[in-house]
C-alpha atoms as a PDB file:
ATOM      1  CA  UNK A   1       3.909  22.104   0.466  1.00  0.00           C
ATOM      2  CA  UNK A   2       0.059  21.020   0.343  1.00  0.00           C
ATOM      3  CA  UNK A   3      -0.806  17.816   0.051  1.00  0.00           C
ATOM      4  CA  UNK A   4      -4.214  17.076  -1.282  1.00  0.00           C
ATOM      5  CA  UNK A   5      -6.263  13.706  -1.014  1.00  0.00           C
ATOM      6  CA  UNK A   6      -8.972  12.638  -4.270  1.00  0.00           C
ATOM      7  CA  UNK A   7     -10.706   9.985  -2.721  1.00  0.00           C
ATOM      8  CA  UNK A   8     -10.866   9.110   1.350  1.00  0.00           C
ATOM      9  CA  UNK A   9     -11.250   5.103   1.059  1.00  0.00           C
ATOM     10  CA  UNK A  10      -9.665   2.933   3.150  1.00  0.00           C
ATOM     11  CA  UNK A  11      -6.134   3.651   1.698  1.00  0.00           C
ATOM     12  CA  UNK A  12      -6.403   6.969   1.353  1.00  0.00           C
ATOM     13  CA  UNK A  13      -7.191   7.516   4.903  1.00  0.00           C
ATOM     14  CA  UNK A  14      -4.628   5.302   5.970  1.00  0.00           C
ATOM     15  CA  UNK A  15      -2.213   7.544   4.381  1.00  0.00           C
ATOM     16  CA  UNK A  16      -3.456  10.553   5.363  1.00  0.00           C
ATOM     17  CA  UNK A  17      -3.471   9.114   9.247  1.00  0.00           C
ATOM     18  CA  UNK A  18       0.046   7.661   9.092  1.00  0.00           C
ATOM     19  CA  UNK A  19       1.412  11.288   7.247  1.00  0.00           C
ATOM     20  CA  UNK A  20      -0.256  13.878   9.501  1.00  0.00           C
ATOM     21  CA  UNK A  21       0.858  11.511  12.334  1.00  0.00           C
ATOM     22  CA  UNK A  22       4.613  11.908  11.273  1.00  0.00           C
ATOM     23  CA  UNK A  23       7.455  13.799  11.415  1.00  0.00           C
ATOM     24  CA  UNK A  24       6.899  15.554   7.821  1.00  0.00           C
ATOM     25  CA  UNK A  25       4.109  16.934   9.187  1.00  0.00           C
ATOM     26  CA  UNK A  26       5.290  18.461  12.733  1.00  0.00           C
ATOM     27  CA  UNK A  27       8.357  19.854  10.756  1.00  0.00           C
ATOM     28  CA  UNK A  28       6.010  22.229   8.721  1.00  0.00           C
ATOM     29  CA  UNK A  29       7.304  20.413   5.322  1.00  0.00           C
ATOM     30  CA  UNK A  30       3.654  19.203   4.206  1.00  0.00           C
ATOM     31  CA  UNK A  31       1.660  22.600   5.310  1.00  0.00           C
ATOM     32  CA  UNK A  32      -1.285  21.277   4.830  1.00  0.00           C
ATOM     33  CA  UNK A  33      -3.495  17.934   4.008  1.00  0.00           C
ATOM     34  CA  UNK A  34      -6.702  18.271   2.073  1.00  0.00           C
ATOM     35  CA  UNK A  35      -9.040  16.179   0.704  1.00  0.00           C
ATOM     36  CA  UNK A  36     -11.922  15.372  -1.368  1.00  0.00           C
ATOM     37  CA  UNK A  37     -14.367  12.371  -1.311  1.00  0.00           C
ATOM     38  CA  UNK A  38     -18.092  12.461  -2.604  1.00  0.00           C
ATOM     39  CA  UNK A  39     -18.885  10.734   0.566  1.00  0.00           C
ATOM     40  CA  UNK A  40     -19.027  13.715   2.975  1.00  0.00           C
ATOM     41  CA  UNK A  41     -18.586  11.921   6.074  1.00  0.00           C
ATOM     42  CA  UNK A  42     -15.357  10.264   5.471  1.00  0.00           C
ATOM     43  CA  UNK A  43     -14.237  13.855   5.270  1.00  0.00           C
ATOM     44  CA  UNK A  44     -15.621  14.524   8.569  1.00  0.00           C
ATOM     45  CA  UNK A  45     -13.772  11.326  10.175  1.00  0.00           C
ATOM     46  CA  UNK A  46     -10.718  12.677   9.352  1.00  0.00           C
ATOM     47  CA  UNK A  47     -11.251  15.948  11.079  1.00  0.00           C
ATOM     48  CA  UNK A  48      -9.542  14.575  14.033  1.00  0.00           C
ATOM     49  CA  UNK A  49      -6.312  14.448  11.970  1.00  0.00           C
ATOM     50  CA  UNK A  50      -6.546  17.829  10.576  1.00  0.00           C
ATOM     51  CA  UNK A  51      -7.254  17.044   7.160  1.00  0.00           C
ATOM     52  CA  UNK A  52      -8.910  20.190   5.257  1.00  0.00           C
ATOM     53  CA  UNK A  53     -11.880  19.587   2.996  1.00  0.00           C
ATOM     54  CA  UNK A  54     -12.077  20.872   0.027  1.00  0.00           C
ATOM     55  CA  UNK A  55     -15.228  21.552  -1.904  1.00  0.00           C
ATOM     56  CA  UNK A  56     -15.088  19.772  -5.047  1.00  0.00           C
ATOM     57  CA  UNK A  57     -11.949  17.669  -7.350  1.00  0.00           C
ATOM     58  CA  UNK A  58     -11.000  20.750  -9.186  1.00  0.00           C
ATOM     59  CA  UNK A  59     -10.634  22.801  -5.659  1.00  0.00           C
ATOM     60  CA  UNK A  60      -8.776  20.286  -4.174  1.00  0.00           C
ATOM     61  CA  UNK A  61      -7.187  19.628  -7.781  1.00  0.00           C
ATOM     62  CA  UNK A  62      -6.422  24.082  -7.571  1.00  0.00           C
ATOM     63  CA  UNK A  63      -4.717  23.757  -4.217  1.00  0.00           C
ATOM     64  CA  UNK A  64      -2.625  21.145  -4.038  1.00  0.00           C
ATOM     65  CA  UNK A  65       1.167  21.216  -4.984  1.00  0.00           C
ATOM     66  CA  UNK A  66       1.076  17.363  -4.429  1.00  0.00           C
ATOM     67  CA  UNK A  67      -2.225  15.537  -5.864  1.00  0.00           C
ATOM     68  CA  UNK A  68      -2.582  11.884  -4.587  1.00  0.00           C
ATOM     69  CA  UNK A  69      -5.012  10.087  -6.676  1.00  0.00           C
ATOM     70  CA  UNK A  70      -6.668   7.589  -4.439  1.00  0.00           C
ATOM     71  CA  UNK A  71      -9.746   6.630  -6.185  1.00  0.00           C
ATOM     72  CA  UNK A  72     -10.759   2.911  -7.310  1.00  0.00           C
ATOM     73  CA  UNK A  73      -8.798   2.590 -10.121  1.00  0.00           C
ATOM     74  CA  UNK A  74     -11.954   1.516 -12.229  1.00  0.00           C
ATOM     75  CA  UNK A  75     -13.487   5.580 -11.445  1.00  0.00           C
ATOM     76  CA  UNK A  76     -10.745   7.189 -12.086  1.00  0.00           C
ATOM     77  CA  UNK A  77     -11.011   8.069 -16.023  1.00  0.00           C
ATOM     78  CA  UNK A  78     -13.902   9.601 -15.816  1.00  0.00           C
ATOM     79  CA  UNK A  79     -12.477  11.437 -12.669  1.00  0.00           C
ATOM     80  CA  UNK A  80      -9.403  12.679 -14.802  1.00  0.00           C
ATOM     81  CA  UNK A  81     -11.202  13.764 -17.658  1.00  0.00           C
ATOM     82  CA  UNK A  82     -13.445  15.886 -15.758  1.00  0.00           C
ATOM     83  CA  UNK A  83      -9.926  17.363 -13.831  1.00  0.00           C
ATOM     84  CA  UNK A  84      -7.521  20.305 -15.118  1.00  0.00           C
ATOM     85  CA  UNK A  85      -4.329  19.827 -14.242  1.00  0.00           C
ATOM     86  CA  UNK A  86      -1.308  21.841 -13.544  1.00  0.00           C
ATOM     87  CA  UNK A  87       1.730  21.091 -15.402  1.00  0.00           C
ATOM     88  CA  UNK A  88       3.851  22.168 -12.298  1.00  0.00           C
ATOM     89  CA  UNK A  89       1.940  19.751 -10.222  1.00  0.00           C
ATOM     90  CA  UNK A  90       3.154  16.651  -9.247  1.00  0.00           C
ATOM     91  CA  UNK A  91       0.946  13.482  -9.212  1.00  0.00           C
ATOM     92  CA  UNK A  92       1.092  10.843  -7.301  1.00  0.00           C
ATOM     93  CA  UNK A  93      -0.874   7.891  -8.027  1.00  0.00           C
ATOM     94  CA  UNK A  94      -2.244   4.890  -5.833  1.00  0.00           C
ATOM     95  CA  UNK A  95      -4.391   3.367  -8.219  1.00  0.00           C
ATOM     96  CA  UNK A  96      -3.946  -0.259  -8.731  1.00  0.00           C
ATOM     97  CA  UNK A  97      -2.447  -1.450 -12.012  1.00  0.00           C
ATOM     98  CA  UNK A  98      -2.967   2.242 -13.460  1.00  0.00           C
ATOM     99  CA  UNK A  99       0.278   3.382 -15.301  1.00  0.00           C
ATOM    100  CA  UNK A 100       1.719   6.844 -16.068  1.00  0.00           C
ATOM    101  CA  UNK A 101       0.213   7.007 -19.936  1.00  0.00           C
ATOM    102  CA  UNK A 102      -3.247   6.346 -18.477  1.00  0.00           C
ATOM    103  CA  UNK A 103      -3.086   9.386 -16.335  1.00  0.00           C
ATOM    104  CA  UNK A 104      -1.577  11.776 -18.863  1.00  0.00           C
ATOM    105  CA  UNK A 105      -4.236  10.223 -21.716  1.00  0.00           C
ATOM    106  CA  UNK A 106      -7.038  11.682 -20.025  1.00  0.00           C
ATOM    107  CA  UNK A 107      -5.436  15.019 -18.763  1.00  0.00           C
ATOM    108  CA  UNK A 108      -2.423  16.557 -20.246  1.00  0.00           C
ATOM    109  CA  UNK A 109       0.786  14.832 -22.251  1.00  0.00           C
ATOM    110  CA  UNK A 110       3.095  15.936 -19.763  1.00  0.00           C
ATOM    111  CA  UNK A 111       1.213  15.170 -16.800  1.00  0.00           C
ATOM    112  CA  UNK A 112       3.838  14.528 -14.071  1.00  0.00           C
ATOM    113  CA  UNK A 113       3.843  11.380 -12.295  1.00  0.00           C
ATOM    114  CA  UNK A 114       5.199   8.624  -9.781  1.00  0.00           C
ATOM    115  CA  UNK A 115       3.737   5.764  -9.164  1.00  0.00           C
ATOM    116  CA  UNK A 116       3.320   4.313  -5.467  1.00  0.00           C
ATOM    117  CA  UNK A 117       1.376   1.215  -4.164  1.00  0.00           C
ATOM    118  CA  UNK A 118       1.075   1.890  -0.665  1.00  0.00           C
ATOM    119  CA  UNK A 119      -0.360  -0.578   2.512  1.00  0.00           C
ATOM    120  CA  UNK A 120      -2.744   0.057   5.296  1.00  0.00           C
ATOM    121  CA  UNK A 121      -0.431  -1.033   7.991  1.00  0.00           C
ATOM    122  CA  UNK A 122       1.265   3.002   7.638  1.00  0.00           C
ATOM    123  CA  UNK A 123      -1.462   4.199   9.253  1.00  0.00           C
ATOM    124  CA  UNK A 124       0.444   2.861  12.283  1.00  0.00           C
ATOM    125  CA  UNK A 125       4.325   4.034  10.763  1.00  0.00           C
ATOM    126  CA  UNK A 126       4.786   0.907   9.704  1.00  0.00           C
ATOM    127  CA  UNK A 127       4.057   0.547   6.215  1.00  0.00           C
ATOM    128  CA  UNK A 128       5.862  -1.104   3.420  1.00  0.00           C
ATOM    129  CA  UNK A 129       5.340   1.428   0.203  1.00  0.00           C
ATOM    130  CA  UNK A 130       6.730   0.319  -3.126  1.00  0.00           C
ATOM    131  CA  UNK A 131       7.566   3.691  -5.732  1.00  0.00           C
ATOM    132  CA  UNK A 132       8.175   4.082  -9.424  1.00  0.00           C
ATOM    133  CA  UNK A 133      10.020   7.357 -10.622  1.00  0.00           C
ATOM    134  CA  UNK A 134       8.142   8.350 -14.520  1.00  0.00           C
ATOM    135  CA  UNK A 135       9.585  10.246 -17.004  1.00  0.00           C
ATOM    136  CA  UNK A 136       9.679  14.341 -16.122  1.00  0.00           C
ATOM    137  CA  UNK A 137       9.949  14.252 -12.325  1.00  0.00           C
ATOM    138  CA  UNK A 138      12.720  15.482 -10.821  1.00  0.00           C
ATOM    139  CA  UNK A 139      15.002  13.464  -8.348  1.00  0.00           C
ATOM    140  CA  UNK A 140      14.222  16.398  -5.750  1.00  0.00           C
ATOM    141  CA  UNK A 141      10.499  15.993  -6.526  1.00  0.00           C
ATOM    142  CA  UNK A 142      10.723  11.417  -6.149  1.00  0.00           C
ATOM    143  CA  UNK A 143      12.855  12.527  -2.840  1.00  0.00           C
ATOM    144  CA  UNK A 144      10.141  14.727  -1.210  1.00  0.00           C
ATOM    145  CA  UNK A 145       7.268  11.311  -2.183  1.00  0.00           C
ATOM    146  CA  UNK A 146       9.769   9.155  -0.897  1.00  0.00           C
ATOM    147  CA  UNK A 147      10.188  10.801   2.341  1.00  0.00           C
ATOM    148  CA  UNK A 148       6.384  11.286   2.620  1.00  0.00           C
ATOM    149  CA  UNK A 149       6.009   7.238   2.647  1.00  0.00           C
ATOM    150  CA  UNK A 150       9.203   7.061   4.598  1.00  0.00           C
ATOM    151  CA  UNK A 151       8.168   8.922   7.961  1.00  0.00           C
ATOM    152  CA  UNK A 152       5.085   5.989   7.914  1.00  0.00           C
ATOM    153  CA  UNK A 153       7.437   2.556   7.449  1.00  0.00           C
ATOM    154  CA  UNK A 154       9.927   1.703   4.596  1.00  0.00           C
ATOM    155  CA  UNK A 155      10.284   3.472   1.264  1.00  0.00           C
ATOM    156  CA  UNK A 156      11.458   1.270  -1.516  1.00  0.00           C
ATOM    157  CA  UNK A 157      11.994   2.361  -5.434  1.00  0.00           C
ATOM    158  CA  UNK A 158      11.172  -0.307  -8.434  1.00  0.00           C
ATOM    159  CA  UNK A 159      11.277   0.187 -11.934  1.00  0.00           C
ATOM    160  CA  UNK A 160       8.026   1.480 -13.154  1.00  0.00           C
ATOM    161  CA  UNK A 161       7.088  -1.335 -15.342  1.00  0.00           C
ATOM    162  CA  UNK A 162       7.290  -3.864 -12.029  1.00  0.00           C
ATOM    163  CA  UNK A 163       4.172  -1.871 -10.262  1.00  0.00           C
ATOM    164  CA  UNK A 164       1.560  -4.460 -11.277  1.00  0.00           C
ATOM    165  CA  UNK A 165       3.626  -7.198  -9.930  1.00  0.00           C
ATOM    166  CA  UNK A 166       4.574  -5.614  -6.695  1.00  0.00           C
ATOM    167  CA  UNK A 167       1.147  -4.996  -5.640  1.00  0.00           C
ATOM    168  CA  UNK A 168       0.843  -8.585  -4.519  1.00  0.00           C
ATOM    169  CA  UNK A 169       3.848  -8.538  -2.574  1.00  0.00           C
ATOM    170  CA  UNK A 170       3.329  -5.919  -0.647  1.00  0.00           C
ATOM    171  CA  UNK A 171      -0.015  -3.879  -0.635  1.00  0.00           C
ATOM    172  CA  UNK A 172      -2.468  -6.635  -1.084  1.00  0.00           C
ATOM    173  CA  UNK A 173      -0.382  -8.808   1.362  1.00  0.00           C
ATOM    174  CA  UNK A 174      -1.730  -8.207   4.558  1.00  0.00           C
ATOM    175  CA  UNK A 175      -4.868  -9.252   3.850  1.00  0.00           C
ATOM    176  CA  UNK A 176      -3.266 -12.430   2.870  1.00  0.00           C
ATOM    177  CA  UNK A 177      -1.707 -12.605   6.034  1.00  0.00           C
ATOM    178  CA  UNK A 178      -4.530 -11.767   7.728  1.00  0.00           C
ATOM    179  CA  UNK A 179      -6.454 -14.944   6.157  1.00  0.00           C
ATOM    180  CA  UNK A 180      -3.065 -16.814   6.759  1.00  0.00           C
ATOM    181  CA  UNK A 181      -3.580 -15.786  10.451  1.00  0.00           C
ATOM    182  CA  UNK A 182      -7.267 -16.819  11.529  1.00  0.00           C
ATOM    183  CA  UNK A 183      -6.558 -20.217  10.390  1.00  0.00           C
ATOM    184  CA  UNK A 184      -4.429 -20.369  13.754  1.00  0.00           C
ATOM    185  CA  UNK A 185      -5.972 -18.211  15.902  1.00  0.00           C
ATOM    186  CA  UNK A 186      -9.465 -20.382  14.447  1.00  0.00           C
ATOM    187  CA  UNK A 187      -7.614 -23.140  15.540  1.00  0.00           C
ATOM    188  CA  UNK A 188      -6.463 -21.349  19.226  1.00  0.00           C
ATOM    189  CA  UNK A 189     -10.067 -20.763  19.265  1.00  0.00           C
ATOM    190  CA  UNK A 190     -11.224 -24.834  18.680  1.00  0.00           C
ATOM    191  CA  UNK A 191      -8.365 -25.779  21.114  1.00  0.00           C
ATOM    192  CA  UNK A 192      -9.930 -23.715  24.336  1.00  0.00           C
ATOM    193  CA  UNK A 193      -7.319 -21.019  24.124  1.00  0.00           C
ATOM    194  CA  UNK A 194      -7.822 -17.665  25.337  1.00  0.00           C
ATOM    195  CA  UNK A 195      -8.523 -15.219  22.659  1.00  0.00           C
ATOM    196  CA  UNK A 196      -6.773 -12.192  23.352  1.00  0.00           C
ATOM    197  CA  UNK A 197      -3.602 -14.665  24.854  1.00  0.00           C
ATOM    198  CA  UNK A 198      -3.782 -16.245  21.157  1.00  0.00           C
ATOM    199  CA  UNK A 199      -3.609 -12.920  19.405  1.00  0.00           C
ATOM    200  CA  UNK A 200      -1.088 -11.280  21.226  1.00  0.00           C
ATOM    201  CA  UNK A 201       1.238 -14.594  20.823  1.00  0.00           C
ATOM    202  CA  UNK A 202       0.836 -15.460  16.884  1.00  0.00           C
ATOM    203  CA  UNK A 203       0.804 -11.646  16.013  1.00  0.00           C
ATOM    204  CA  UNK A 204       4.361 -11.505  18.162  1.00  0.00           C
ATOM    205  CA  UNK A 205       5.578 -14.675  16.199  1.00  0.00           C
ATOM    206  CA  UNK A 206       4.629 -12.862  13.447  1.00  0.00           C
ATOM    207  CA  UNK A 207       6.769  -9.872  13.967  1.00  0.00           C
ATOM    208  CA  UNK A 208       9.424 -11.796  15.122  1.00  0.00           C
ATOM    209  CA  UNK A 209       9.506 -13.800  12.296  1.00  0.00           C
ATOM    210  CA  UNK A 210       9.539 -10.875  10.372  1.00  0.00           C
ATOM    211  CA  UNK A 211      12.472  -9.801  12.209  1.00  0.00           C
ATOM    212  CA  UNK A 212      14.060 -12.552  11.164  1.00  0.00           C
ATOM    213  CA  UNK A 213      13.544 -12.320   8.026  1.00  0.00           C
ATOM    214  CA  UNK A 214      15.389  -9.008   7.590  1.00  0.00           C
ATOM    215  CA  UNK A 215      17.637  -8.846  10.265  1.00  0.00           C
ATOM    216  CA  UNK A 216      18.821 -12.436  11.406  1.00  0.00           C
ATOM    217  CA  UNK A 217      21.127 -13.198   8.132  1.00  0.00           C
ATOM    218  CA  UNK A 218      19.879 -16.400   7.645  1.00  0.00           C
ATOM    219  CA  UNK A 219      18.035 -17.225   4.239  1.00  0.00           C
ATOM    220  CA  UNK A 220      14.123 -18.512   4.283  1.00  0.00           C
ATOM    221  CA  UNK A 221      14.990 -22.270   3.725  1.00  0.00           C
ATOM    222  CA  UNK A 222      17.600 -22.139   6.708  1.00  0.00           C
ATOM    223  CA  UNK A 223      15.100 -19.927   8.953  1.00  0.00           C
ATOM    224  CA  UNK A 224      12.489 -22.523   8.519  1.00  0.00           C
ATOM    225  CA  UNK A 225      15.240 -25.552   9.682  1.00  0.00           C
ATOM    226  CA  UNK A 226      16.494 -23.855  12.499  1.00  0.00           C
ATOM    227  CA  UNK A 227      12.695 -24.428  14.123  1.00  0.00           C
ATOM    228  CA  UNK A 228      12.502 -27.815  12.734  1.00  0.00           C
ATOM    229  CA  UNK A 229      13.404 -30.660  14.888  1.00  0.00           C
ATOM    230  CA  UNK A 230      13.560 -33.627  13.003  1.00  0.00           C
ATOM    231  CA  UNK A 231      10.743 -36.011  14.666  1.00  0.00           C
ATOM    232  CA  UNK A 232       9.465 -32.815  16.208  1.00  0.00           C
ATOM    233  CA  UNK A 233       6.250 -30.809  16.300  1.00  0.00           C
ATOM    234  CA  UNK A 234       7.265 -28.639  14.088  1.00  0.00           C
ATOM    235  CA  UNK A 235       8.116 -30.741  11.254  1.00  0.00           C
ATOM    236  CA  UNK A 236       4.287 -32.788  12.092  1.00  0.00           C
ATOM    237  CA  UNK A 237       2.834 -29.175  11.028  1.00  0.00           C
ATOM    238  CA  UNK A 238       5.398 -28.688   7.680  1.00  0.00           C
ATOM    239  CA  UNK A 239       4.105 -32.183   6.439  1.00  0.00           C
ATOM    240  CA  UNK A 240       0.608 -30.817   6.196  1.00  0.00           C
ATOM    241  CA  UNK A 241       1.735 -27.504   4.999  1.00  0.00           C
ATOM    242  CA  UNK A 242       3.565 -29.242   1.886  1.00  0.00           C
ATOM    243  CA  UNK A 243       0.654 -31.952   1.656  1.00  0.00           C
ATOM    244  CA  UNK A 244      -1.819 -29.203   0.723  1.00  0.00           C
ATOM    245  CA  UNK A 245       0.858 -26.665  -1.653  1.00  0.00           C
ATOM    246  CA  UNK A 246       0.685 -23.944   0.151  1.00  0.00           C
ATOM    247  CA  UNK A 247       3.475 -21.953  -1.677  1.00  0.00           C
ATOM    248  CA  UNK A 248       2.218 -23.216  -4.884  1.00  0.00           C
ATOM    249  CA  UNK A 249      -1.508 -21.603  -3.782  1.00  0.00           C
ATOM    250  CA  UNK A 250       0.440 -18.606  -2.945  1.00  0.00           C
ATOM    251  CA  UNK A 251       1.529 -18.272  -6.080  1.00  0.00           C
ATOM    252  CA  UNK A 252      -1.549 -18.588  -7.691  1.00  0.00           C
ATOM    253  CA  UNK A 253      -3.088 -16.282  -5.477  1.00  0.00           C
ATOM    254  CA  UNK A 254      -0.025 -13.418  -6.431  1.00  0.00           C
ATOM    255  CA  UNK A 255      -0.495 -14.393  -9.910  1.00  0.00           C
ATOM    256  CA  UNK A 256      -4.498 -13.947  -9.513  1.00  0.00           C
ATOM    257  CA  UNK A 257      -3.644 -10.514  -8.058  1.00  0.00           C
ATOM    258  CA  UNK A 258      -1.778  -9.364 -10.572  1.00  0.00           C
ATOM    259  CA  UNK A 259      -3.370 -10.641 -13.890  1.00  0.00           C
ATOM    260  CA  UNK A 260      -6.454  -7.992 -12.224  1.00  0.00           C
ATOM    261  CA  UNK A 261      -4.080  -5.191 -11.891  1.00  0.00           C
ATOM    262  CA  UNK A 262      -3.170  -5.697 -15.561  1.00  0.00           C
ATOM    263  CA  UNK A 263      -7.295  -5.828 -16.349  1.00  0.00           C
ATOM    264  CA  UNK A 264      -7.990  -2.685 -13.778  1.00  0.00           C
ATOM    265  CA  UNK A 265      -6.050  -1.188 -16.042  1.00  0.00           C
ATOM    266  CA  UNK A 266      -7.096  -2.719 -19.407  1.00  0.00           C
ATOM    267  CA  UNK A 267      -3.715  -3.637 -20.461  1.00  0.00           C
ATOM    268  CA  UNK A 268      -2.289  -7.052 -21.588  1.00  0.00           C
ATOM    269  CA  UNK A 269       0.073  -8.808 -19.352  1.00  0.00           C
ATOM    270  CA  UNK A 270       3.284 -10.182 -21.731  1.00  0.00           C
ATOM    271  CA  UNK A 271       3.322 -13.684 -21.521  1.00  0.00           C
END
């Protein structure tokens, strides 16, 4: 099976690392990885990787069994309706807040689809990818995407119409963790700490935490007790936390996320 690439941004490439890096690859089940970009030298970056450049959309568009469309999701009409499509093709969109009618509006009625929102952390296999099975494609055909995302992290299925909403959850996420995250290692910084020390520490709490999370049993709230001592440090730290809303500003900040998905993708969001 090829597996062609239209656009080589930052998510794109991520995928295209994290896939030719995996297992689907060294088995021979993806043949081949090509890709398109107008900006030649992203093509060239990826050489190490053994993606294939193509020449233009449509060649890359004529040669792949599996199309990826990884474009900014503002682009991408006038990318599709410059594009001829194969109905045996399948298509597998990345484009924020873009659904399934979109795609098939500007290329053919039967256009067939799934729906993934992707993160960067695959390009190191451990990505959290969130897919959405459309009307036409086979379970054998969502099995062979899956497995694609799979190889690079976790693979989970949600119902199409919940795409918008998952993007905040778990593809624009890291960034928010990665704001989340110089706040302490700003503060590591202030304090006299070593910087690498500081990094390698809170990005282990991190993943432990996230460990705990999935693997430990316990629920959030009782996570969160089991590290507060009353009286204790940890608890001085919660106050502030609590003082200044922080899950309320993460919710706002979701909710900010996806009300743009929805307008990406000129759509109204139901009340």
């Amino acid at each position: 099976m090829k597996l062609g690439f239209l656009g080589a941004g930052n998510m794109g490439t991520a995928m295209m690392r994290g896939i030719a890096a995996s297992e689907i690859c060294k088995s021979g089940e993806v043949s081949a990885i090509l890709a398109y970009d107008t900006d030649a030298d992203k093509l060239a970056k990826l050489s190490d990787a053994g993606v294939m450049p193509c020449e233009s959309a449509q060649a890359l568009c004529d040669a792949s069994d599996y199309l990826v469309l990884a474009v900014k999701p503002q682009v991408l009409g006038g990318v599709l309706e410059n594009l001829k499509l194969r109905r045996e093709q399948v298509i597998i969109s990345i484009c924020a807040g873009i659904s399934a009618e979109f795609i098939r509006s500007r290329t053919i009625p039967d256009a067939r689809i799934i729906l993934v929102m992707p993160n960067t952390p695959l390009m190191l296999g451990l990505g959290a990818t969130a897919l959405a099975k459309c009307d036409g494609i086979t379970d054998a055909e969502f099995a062979v995407a899956k497995a694609l995302f799979a190889t690079c992290g976790i693979a989970e299925e949600i119902p199409e119409d919940k795409m918008r909403e998952i993007i905040a959850v778990n593809s624009s996420s890291p960034a928010f963790l990665y704001l989340y995250a110089k706040g302490f290692l700003d503060y590591a910084k202030t304090a006299g700490l070593e910087d690498g020390a500081a990094l390698r520490l809170f990005a282990q709490a991190m993943i432990g935490s996230a460990k705990m999370m999935t693997d430990s049993g316990y629920s959030i709230d009782e996570l969160i007790k089991m590290v507060s001592s009353p009286g204790g440090t940890t608890l001085a730290g919660l106050d502030q936390l609590y003082a200044g809303d922080l899950t309320g500003t993460v919710q706002k900040c979701c909710e900010s996320c996806t009300n743009r998905a929805y307008e990406l993708a000129g759509v109204k969001k139901d009340a």
